[in-house]
C-alpha atoms as a PDB file:
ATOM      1  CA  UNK A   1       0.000   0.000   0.000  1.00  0.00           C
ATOM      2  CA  UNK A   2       1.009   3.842  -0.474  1.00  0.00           C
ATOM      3  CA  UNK A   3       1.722   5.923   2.458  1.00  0.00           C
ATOM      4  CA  UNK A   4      -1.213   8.205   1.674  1.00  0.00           C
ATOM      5  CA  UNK A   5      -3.812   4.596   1.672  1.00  0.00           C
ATOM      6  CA  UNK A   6      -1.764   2.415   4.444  1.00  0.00           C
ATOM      7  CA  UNK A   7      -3.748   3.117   7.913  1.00  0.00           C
ATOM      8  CA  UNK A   8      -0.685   3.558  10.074  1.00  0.00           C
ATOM      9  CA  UNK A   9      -0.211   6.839  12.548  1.00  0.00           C
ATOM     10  CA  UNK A  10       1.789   9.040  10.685  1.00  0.00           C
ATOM     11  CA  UNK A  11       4.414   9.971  13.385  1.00  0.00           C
ATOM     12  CA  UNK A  12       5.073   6.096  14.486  1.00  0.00           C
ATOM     13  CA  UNK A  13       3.724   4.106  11.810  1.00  0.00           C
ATOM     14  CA  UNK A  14       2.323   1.628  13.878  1.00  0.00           C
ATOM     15  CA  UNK A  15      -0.998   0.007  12.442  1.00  0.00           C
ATOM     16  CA  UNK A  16      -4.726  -0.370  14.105  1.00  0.00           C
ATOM     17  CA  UNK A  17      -3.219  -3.787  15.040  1.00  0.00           C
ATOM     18  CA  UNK A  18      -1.206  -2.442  18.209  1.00  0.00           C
ATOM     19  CA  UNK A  19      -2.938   1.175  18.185  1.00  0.00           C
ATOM     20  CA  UNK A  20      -6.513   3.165  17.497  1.00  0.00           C
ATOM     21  CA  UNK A  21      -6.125   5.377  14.876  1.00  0.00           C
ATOM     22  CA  UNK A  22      -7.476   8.703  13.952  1.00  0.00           C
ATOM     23  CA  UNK A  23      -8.605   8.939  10.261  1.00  0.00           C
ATOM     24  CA  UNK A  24      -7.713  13.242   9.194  1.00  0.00           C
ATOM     25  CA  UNK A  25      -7.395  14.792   5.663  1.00  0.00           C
ATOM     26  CA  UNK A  26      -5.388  17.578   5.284  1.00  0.00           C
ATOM     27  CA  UNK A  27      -3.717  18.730   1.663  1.00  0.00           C
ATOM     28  CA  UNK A  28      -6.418  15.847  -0.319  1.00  0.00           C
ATOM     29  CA  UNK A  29      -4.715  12.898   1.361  1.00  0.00           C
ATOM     30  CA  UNK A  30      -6.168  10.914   3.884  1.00  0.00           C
ATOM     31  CA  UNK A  31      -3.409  10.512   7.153  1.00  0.00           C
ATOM     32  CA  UNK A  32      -3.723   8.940  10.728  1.00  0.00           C
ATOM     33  CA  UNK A  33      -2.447   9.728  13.482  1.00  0.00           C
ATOM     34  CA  UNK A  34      -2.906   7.306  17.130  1.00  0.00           C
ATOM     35  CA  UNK A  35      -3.590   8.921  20.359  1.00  0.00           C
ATOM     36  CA  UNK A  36      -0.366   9.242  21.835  1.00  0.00           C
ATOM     37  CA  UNK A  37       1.022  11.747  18.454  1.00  0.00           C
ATOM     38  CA  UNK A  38      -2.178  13.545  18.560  1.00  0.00           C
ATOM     39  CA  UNK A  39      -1.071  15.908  21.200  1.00  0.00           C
ATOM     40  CA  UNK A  40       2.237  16.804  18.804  1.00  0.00           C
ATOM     41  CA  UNK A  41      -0.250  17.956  15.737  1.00  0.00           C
ATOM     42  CA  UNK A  42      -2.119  20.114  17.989  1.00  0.00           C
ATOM     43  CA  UNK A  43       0.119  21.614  20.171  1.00  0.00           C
ATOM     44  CA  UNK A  44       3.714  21.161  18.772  1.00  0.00           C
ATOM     45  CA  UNK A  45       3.247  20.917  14.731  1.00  0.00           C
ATOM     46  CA  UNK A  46       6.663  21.525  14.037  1.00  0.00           C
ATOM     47  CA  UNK A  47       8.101  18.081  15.788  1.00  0.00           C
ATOM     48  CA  UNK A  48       6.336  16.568  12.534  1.00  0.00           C
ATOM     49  CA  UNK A  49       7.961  18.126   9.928  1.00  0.00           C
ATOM     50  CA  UNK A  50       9.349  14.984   7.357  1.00  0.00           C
ATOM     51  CA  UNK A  51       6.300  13.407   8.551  1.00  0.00           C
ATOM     52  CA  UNK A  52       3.291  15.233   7.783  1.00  0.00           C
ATOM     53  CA  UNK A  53       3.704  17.356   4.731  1.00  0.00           C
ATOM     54  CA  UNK A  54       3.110  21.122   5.660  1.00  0.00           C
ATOM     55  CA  UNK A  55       3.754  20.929   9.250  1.00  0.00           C
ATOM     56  CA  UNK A  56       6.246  23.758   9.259  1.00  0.00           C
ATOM     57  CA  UNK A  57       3.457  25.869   8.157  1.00  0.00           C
ATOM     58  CA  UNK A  58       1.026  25.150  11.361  1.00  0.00           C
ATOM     59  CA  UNK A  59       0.688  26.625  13.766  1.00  0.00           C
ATOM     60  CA  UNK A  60       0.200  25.251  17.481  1.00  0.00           C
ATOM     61  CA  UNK A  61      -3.254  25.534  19.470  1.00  0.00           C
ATOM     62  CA  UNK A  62      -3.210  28.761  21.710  1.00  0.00           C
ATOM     63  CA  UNK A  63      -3.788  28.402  25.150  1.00  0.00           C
ATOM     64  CA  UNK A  64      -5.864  30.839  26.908  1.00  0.00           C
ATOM     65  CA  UNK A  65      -5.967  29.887  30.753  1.00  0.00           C
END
């Protein structure tokens, strides 16, 4: 399968055989990402740059506390 069809998580490439995975699109390709990297696309983008295509150019959540 091609990266942009084979359900792994994006940032480990583990499968739904040893993780849940999170279906997204983003740029007309279908991605996932499991749990545990979920926190990295919302609040630190950059640490998947080579991964995700685009990340340098998102931004991270704001927190308002």
């Amino acid at each position: 399968m091609s990266r942009e069809t084979e359900a792994a998580c994006l940032a480990c490439r583990r499968g739904t055989d040893v993780t849940p995975l999170i279906p997204l699109e983003y740029q007309d390709s279908k991605l996932w990402i499991c749990p545990q990297h979920l926190p990295l696309l919302i609040h630190d983008p950059a640490k998947l740059v080579g991964m995700l295509p685009g990340a340098e150019n998102l931004r991270p959540a704001d927190h308002h506390e």
